[in-house]
PDB file of N, CA and C in Angstrom:
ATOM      1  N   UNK A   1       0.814  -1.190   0.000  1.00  0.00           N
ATOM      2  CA  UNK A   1       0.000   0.000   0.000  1.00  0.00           C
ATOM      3  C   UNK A   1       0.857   1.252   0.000  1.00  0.00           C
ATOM      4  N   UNK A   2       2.150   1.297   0.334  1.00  0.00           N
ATOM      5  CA  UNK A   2       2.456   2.649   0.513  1.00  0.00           C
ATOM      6  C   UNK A   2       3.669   2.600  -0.821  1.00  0.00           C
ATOM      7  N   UNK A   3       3.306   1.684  -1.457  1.00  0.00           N
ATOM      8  CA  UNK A   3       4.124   2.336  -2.852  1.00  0.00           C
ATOM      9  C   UNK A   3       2.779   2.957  -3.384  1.00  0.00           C
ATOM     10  N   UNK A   4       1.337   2.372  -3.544  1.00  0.00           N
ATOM     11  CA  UNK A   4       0.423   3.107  -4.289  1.00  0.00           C
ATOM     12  C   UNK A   4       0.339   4.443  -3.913  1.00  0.00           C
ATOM     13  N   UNK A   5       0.450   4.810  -2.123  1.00  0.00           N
ATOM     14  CA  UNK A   5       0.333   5.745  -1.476  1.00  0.00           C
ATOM     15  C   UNK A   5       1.081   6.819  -2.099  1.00  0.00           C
ATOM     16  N   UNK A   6       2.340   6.624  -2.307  1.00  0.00           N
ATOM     17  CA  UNK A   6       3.450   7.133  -2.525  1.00  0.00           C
ATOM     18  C   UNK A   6       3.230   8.026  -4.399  1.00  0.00           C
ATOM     19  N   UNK A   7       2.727   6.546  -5.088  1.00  0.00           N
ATOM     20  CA  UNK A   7       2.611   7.364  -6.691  1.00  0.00           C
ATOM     21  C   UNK A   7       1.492   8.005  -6.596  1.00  0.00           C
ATOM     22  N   UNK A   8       0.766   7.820  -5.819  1.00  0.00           N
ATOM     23  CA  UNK A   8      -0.781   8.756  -5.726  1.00  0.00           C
ATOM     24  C   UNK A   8      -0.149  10.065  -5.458  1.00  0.00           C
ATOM     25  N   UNK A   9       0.956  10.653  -4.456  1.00  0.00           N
ATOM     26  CA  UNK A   9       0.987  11.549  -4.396  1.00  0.00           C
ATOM     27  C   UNK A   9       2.122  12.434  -5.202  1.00  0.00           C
ATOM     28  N   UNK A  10       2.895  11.270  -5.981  1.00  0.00           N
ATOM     29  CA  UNK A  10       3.227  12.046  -6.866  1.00  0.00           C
ATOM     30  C   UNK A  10       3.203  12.740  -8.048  1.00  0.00           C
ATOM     31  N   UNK A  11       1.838  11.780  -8.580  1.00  0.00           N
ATOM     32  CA  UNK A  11       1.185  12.024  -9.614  1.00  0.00           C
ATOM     33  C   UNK A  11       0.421  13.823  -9.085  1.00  0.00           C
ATOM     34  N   UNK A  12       0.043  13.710  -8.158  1.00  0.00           N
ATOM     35  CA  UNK A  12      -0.300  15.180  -8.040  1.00  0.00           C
ATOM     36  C   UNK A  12       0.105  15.991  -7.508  1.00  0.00           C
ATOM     37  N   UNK A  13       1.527  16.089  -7.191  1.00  0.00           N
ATOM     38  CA  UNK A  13       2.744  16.828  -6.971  1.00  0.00           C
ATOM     39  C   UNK A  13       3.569  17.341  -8.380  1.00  0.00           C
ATOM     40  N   UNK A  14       3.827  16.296  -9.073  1.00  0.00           N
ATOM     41  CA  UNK A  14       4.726  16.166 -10.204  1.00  0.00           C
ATOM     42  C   UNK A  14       4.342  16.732 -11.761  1.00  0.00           C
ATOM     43  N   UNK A  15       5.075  17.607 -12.434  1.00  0.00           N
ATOM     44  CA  UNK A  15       4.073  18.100 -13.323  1.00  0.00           C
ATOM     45  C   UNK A  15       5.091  17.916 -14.591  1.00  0.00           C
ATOM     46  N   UNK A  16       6.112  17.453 -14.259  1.00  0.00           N
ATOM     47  CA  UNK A  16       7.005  17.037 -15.707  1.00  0.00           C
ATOM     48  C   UNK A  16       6.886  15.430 -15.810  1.00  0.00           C
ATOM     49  N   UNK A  17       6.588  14.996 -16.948  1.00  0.00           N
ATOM     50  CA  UNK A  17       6.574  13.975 -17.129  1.00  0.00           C
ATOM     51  C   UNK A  17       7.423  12.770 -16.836  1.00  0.00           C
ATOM     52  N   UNK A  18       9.192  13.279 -17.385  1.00  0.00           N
ATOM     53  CA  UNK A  18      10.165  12.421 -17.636  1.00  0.00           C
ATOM     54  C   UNK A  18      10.530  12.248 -15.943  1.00  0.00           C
ATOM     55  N   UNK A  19      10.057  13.834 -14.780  1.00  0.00           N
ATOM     56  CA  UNK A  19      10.583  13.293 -13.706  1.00  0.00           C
ATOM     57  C   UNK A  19       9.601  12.259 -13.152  1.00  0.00           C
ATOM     58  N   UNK A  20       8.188  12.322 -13.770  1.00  0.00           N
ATOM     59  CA  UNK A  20       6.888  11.577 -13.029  1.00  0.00           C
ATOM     60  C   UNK A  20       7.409  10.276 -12.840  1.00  0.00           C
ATOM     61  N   UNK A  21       8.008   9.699 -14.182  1.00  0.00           N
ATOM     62  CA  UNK A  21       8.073   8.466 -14.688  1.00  0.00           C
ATOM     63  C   UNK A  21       9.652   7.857 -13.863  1.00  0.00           C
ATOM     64  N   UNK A  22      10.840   8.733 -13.827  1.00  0.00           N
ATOM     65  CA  UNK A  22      11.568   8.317 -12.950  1.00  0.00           C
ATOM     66  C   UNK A  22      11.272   8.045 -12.183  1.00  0.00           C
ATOM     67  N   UNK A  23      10.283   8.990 -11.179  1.00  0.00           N
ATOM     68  CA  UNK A  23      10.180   9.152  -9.782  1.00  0.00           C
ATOM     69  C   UNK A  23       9.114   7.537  -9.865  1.00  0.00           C
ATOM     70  N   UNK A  24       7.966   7.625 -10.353  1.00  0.00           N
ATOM     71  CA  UNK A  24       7.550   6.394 -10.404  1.00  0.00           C
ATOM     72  C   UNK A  24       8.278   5.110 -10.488  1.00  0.00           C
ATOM     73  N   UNK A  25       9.301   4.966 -11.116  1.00  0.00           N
ATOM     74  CA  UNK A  25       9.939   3.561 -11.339  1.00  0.00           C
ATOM     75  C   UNK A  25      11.089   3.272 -10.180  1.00  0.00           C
ATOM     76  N   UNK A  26      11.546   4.274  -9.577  1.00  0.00           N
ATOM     77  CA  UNK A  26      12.479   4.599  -7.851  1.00  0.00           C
ATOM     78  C   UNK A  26      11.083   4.027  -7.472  1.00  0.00           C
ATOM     79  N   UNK A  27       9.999   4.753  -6.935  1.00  0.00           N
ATOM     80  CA  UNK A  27       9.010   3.958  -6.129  1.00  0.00           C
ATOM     81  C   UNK A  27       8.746   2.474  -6.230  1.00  0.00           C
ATOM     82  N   UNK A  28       8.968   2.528  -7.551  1.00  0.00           N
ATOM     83  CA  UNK A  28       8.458   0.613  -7.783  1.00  0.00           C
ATOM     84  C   UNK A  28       9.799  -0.282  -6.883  1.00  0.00           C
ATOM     85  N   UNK A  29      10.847   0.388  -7.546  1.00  0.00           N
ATOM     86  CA  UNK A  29      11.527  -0.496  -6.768  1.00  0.00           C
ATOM     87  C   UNK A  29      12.000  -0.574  -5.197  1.00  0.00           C
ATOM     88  N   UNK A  30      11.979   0.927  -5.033  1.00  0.00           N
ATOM     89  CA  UNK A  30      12.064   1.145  -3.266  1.00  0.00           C
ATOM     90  C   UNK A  30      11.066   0.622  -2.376  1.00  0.00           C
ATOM     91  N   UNK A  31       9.720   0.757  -2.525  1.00  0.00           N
ATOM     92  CA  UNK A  31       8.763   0.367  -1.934  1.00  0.00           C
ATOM     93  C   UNK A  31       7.824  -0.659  -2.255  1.00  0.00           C
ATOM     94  N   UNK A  32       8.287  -1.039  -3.476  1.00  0.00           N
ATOM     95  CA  UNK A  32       7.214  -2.156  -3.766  1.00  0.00           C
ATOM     96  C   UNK A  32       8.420  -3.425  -4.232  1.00  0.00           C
ATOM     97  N   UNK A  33       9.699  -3.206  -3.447  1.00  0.00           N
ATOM     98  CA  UNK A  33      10.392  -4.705  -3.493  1.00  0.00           C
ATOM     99  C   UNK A  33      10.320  -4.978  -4.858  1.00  0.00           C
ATOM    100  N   UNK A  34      10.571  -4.153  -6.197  1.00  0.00           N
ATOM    101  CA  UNK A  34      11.346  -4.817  -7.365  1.00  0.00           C
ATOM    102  C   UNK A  34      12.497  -4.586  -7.609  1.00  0.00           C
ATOM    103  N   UNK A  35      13.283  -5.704  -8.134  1.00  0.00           N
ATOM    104  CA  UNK A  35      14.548  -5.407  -8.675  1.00  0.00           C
ATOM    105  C   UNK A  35      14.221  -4.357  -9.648  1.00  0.00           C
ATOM    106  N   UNK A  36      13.506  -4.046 -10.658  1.00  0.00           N
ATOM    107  CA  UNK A  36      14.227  -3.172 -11.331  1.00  0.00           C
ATOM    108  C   UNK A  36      12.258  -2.717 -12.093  1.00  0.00           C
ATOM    109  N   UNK A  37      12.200  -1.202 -12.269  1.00  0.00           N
ATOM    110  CA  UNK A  37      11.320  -1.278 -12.735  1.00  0.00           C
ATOM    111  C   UNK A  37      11.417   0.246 -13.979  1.00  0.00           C
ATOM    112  N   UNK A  38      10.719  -0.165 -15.278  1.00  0.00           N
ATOM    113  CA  UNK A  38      10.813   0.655 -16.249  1.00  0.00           C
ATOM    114  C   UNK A  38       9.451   1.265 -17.107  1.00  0.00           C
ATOM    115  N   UNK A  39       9.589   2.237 -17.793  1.00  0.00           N
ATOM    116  CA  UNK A  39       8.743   2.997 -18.224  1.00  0.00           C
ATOM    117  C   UNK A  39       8.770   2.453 -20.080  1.00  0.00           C
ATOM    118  N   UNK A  40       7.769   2.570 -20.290  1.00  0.00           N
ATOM    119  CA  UNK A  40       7.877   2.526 -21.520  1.00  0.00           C
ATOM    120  C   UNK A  40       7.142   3.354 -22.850  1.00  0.00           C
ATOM    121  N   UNK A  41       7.726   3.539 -24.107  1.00  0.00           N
ATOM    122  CA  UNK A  41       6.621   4.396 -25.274  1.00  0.00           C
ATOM    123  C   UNK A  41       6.770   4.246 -26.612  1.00  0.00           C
ATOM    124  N   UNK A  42       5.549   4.337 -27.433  1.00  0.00           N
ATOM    125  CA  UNK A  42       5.589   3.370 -28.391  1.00  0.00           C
ATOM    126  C   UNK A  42       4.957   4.597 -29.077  1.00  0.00           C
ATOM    127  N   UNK A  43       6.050   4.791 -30.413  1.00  0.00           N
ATOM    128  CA  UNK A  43       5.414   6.135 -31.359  1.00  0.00           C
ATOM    129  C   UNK A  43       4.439   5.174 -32.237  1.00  0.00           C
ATOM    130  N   UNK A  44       3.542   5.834 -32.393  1.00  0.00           N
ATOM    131  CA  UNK A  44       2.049   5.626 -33.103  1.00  0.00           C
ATOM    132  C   UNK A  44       2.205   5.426 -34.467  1.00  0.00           C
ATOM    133  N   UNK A  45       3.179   5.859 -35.300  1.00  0.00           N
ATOM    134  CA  UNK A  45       3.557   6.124 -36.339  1.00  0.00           C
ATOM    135  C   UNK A  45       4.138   4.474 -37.182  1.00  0.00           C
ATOM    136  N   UNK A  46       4.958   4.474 -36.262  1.00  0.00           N
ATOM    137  CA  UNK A  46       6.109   3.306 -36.446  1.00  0.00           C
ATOM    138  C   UNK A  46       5.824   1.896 -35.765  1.00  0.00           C
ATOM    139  N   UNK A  47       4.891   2.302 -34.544  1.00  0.00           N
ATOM    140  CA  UNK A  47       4.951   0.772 -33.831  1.00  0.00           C
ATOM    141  C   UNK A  47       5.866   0.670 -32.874  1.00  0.00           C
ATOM    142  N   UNK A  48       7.209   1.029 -33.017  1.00  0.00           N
ATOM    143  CA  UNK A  48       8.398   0.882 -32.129  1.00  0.00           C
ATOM    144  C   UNK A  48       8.559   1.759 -31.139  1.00  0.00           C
ATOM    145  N   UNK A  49       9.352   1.205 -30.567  1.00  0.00           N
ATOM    146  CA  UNK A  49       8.931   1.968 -28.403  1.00  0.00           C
ATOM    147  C   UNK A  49      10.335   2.345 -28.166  1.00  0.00           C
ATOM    148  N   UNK A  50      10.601   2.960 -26.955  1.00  0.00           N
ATOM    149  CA  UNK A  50      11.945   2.793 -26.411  1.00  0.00           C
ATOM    150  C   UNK A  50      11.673   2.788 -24.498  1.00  0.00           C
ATOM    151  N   UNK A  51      12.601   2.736 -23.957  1.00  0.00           N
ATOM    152  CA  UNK A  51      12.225   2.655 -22.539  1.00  0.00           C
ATOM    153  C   UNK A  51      12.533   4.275 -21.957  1.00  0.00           C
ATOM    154  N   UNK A  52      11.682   4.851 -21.700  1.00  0.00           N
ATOM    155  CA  UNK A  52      11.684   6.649 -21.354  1.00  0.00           C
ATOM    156  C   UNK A  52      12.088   6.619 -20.168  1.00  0.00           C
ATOM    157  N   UNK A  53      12.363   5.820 -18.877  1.00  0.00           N
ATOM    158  CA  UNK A  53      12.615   6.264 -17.387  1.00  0.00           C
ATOM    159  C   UNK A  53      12.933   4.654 -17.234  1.00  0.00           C
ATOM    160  N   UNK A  54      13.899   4.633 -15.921  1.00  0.00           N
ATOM    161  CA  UNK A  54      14.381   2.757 -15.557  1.00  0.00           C
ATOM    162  C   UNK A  54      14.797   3.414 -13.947  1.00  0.00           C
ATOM    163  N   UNK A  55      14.535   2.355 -13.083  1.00  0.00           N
ATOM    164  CA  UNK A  55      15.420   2.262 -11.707  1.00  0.00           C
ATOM    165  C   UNK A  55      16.060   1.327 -11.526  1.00  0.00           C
ATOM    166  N   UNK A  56      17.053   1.089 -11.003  1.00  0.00           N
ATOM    167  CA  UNK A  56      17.280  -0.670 -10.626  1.00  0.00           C
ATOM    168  C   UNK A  56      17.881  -1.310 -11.333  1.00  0.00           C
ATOM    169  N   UNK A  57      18.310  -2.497 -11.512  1.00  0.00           N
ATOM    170  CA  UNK A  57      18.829  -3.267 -12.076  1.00  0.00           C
ATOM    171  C   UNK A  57      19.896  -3.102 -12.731  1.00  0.00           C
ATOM    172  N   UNK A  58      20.644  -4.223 -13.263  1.00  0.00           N
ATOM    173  CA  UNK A  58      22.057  -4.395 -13.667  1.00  0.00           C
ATOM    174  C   UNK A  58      22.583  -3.406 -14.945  1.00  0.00           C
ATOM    175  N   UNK A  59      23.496  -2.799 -14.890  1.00  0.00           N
ATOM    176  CA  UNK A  59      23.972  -1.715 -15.885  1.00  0.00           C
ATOM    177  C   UNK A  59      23.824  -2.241 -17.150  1.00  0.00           C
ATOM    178  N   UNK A  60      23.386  -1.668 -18.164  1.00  0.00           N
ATOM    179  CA  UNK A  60      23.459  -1.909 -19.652  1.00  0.00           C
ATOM    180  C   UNK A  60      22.284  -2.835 -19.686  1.00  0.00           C
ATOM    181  N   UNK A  61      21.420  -3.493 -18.745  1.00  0.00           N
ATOM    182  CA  UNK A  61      19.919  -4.330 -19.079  1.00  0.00           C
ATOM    183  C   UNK A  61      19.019  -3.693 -20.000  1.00  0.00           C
ATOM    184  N   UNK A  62      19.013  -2.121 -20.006  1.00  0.00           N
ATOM    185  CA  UNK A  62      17.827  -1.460 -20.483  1.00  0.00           C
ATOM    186  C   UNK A  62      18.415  -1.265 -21.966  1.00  0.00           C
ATOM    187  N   UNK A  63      19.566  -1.031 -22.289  1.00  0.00           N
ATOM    188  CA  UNK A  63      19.755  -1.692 -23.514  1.00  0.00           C
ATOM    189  C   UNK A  63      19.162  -2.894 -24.333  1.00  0.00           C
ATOM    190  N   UNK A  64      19.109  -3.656 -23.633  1.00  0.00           N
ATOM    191  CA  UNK A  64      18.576  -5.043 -24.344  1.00  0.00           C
ATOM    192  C   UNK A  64      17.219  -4.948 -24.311  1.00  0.00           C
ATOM    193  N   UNK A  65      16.512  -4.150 -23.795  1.00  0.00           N
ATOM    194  CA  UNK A  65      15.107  -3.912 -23.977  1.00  0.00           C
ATOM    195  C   UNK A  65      14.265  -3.313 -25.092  1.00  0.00           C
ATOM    196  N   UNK A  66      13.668  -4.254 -26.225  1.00  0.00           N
ATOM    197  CA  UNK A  66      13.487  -3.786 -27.436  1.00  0.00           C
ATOM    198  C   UNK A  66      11.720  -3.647 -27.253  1.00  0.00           C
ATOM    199  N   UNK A  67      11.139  -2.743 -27.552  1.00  0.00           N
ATOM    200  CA  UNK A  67      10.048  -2.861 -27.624  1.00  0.00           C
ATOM    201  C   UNK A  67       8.826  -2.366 -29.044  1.00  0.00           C
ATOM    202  N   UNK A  68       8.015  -2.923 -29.446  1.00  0.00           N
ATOM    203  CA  UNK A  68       7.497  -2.919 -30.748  1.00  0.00           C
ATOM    204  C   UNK A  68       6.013  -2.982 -30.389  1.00  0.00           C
ATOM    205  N   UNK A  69       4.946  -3.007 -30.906  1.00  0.00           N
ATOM    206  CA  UNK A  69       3.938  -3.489 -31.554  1.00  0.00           C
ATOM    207  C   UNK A  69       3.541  -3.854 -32.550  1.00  0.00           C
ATOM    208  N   UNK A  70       4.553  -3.718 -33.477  1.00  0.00           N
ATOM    209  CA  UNK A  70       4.065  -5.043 -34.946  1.00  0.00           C
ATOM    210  C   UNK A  70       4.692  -6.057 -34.230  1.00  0.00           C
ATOM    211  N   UNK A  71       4.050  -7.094 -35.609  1.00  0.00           N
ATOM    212  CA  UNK A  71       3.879  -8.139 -35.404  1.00  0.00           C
ATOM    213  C   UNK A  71       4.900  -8.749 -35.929  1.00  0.00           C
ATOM    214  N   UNK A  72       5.805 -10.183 -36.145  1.00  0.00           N
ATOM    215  CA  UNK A  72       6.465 -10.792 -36.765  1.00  0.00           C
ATOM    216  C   UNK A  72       8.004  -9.947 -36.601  1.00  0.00           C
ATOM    217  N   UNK A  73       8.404  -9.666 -35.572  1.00  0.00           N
ATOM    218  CA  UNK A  73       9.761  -8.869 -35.510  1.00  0.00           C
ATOM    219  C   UNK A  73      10.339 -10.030 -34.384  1.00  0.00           C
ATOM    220  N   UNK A  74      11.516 -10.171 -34.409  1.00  0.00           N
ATOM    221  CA  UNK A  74      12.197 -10.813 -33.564  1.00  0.00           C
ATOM    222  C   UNK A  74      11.813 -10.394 -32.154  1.00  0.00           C
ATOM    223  N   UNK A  75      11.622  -9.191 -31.729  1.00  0.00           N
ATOM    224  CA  UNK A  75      11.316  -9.007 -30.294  1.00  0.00           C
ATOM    225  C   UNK A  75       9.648  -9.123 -30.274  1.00  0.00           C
ATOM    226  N   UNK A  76       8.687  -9.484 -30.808  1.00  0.00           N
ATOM    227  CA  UNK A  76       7.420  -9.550 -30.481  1.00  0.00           C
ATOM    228  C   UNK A  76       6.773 -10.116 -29.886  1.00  0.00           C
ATOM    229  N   UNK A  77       7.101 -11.194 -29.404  1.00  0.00           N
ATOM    230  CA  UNK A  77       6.612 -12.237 -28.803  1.00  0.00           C
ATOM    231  C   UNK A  77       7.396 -12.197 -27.022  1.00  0.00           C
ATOM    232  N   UNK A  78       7.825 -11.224 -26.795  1.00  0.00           N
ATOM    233  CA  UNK A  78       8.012 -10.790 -25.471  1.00  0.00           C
ATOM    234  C   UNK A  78       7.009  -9.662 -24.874  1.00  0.00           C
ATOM    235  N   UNK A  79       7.095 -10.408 -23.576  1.00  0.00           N
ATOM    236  CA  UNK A  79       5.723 -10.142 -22.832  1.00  0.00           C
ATOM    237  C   UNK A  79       5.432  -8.521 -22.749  1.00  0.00           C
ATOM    238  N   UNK A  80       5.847  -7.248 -22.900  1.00  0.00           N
ATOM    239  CA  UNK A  80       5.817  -6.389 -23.262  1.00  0.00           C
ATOM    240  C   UNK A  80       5.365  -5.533 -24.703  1.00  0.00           C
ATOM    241  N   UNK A  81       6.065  -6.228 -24.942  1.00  0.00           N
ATOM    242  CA  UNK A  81       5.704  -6.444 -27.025  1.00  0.00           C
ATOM    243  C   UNK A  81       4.556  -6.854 -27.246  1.00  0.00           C
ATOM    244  N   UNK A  82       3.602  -7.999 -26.722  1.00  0.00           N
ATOM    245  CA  UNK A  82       2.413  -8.680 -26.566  1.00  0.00           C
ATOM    246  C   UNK A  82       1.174  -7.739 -26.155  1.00  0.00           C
ATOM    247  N   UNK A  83       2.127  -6.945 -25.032  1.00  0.00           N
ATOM    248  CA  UNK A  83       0.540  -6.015 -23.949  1.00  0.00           C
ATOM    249  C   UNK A  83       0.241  -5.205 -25.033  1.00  0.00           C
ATOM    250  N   UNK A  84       1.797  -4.830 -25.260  1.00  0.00           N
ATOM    251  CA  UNK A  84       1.073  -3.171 -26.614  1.00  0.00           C
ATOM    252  C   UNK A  84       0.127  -3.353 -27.557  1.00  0.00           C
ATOM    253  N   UNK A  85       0.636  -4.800 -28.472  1.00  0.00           N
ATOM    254  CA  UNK A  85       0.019  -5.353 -29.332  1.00  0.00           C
ATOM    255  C   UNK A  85      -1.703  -5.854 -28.606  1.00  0.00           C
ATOM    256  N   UNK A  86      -1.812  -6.251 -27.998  1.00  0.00           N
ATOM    257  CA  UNK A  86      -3.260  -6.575 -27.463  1.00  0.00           C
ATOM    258  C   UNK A  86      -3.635  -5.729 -26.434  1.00  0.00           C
ATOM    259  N   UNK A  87      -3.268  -5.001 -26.336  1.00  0.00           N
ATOM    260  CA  UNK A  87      -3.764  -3.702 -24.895  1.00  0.00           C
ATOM    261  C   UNK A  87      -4.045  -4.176 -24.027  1.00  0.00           C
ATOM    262  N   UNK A  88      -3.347  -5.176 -23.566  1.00  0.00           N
ATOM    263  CA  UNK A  88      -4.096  -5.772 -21.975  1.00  0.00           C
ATOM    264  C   UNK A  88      -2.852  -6.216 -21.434  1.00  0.00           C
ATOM    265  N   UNK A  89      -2.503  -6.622 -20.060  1.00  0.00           N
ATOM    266  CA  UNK A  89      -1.229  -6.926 -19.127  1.00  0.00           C
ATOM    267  C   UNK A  89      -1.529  -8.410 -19.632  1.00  0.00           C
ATOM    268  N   UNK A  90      -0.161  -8.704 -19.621  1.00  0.00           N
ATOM    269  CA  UNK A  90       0.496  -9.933 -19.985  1.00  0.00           C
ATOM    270  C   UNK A  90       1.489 -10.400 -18.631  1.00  0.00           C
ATOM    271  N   UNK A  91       1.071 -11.248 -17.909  1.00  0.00           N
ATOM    272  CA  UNK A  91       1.978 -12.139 -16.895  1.00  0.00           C
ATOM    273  C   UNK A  91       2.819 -13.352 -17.288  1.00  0.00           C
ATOM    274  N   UNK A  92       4.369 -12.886 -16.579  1.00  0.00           N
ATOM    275  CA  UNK A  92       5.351 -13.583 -16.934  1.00  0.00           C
ATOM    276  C   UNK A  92       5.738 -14.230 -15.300  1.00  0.00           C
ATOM    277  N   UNK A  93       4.999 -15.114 -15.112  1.00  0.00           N
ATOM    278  CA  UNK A  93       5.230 -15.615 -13.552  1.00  0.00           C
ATOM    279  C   UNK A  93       6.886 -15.870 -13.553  1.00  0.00           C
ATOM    280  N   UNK A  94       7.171 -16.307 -14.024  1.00  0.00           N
ATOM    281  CA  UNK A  94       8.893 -17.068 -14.404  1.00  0.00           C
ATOM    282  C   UNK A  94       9.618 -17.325 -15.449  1.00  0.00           C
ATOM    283  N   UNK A  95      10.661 -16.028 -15.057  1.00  0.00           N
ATOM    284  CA  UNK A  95      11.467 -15.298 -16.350  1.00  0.00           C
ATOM    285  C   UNK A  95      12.440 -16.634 -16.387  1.00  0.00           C
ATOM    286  N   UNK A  96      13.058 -16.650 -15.970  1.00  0.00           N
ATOM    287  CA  UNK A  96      13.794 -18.513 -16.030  1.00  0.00           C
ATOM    288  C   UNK A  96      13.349 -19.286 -16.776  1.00  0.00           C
ATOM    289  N   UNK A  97      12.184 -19.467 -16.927  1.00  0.00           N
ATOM    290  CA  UNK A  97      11.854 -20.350 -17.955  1.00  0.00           C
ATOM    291  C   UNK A  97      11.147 -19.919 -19.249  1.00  0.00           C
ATOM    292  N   UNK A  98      10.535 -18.768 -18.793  1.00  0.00           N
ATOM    293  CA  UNK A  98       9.887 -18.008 -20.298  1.00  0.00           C
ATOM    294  C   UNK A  98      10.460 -17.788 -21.264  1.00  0.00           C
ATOM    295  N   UNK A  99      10.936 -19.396 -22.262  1.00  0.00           N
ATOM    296  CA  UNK A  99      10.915 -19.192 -23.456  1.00  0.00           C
ATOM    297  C   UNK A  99      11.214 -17.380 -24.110  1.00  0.00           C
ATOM    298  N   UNK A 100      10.070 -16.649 -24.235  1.00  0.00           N
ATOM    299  CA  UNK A 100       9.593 -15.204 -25.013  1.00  0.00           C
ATOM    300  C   UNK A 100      10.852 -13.938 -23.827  1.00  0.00           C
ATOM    301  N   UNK A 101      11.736 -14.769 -23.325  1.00  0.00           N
ATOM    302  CA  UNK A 101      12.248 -13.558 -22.700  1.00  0.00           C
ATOM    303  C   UNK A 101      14.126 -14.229 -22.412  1.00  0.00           C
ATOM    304  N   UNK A 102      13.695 -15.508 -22.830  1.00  0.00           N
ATOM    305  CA  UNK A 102      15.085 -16.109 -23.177  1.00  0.00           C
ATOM    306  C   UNK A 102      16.593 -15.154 -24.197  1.00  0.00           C
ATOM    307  N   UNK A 103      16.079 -14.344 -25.006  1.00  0.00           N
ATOM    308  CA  UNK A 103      17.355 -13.609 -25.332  1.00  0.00           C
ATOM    309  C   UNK A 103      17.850 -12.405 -24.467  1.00  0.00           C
ATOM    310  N   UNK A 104      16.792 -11.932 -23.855  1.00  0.00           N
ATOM    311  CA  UNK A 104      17.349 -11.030 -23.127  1.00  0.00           C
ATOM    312  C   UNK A 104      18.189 -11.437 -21.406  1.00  0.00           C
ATOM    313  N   UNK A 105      17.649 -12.607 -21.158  1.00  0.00           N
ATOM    314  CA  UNK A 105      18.213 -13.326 -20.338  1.00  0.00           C
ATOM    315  C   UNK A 105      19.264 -13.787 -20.181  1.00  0.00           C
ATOM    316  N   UNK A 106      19.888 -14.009 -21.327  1.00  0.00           N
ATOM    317  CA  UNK A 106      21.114 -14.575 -21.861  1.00  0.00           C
ATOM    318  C   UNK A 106      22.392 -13.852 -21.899  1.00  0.00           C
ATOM    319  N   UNK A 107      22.293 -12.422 -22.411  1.00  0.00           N
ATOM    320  CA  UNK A 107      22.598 -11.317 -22.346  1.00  0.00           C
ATOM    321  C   UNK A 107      23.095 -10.727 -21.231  1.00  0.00           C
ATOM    322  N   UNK A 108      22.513 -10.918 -19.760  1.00  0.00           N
ATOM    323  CA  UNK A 108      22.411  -9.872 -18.967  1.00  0.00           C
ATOM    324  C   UNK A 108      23.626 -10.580 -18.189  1.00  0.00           C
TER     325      UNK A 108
END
């Protein structure tokens, strides 16, 4: 509760975006116990995303983070790539074994 607590009040404190989204992804991981948590945006135009704000996790990870909404691209079928493409949250209980997240795993 007090990470929600926390973005509730920064959302209406905060009036620049790029700091909203930092400050949001520090909260995810300070108070809501994640290793690492990131922002993401996907130009309308193209389909293709990049990651706009990151906290946490191992140096150079957010590099390997490709994100799209077409279809048939080597990164599409990762669980991120999937939500955009179908507008709904996609659960990855266990990155260890998820197949769709195996290259970036490999990598890190």
């Amino acid at each position: 509760m007090q990470c929600l607590a926390r973005s509730t009040a920064l959302i209406v404190r905060v009036r620049d975006r790029t700091e909203l989204f930092r400050e949001t992804c520090r909260i995810a991981v300070e108070a809501g116990a994640f290793r690492m948590a990131w922002i993401g945006g996907i130009d309308s135009q193209t389909l293709d995303g990049k990651v706009l704000a990151w906290h946490g996790g191992e140096e150079g990870y957010i590099d390997k983070i490709k994100l799209t909404a077409r279809e048939g691209t080597p990164d599409s079928e990762r669980p991120a790539c999937r939500a955009l493409r179908h507008l709904q949250p996609v659960i990855c209980n266990d990155i260890a074994t998820d197949s769709s997240v195996s290259e970036v795993r490999r990598n890190c």
